[in-house]
Protein backbone atom coordinates (compact mmCIF):
# COMPACT_ATOMS: atom_id res chain seq x y z
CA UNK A 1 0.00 0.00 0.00
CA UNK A 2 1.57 3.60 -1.16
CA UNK A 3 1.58 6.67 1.17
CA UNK A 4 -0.95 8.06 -1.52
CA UNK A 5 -3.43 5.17 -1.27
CA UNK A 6 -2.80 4.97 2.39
CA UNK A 7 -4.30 8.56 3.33
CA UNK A 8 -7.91 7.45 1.52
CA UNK A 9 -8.61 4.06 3.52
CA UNK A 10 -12.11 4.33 5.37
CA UNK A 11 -12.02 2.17 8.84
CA UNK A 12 -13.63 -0.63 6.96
CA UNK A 13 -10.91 -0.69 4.15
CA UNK A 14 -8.73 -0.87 6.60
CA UNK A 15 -10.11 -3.71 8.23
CA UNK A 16 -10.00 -5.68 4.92
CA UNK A 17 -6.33 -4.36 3.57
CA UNK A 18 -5.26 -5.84 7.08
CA UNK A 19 -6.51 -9.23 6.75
CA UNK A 20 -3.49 -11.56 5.93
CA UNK A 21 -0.89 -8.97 6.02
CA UNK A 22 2.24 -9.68 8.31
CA UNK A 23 2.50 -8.34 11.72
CA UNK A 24 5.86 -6.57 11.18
CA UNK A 25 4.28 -5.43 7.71
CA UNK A 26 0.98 -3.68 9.53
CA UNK A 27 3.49 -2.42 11.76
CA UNK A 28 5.54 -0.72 8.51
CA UNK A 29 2.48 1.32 7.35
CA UNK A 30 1.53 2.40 11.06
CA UNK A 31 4.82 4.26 11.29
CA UNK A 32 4.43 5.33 7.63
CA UNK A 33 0.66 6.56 8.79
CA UNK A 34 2.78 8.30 11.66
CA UNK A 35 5.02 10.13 9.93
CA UNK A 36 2.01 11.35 7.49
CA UNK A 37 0.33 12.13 10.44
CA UNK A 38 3.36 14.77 11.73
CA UNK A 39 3.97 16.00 8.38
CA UNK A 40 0.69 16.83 7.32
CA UNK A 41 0.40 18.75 11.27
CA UNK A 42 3.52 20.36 10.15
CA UNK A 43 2.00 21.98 7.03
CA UNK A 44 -1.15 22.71 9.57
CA UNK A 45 -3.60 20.08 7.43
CA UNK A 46 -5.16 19.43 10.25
CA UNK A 47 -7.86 17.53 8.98
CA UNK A 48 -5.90 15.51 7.36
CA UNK A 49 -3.55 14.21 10.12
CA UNK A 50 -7.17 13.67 11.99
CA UNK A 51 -7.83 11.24 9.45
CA UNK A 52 -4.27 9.76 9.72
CA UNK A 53 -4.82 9.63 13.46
CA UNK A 54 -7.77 7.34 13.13
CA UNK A 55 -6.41 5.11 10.87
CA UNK A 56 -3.83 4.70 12.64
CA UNK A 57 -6.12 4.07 15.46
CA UNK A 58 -7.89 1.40 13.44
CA UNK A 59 -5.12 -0.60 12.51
CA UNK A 60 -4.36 -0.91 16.01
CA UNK A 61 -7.39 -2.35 16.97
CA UNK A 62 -7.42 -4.52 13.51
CA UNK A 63 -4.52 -6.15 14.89
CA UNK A 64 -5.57 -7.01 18.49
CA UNK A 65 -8.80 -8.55 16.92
């Protein structure tokens, strides 16, 4: 999953992207989500790293599930 493709996942695309996908993988876009998430609050987006922020959020609870 690009950077690009990443910022335009709803919480139930998420859900399904997850499925199957390596732990340490997940992990790899979660920090790439987190550095989106900084940037984009850099460049005040705000909105944007709010929507970062809860995908991040998401995958998190993907994975304990």
């Amino acid at each position: 999953m690009s950077g690009a493709n990443a910022g335009t996942l709803d919480d139930k695309s998420i859900a399904v992207a997850l499925d199957g996908i390596p732990k340490d993988e997940a992990l790899r876009l979660i920090k790439d989500l987190e550095f989106q998430m900084r940037e984009a609050a850099k460049q005040l987006e705000f909105e944007k790293a709010a929507q970062l922020r809860d995908q991040i959020i998401e995958l998190r609870r993907s994975m304990i599930e």
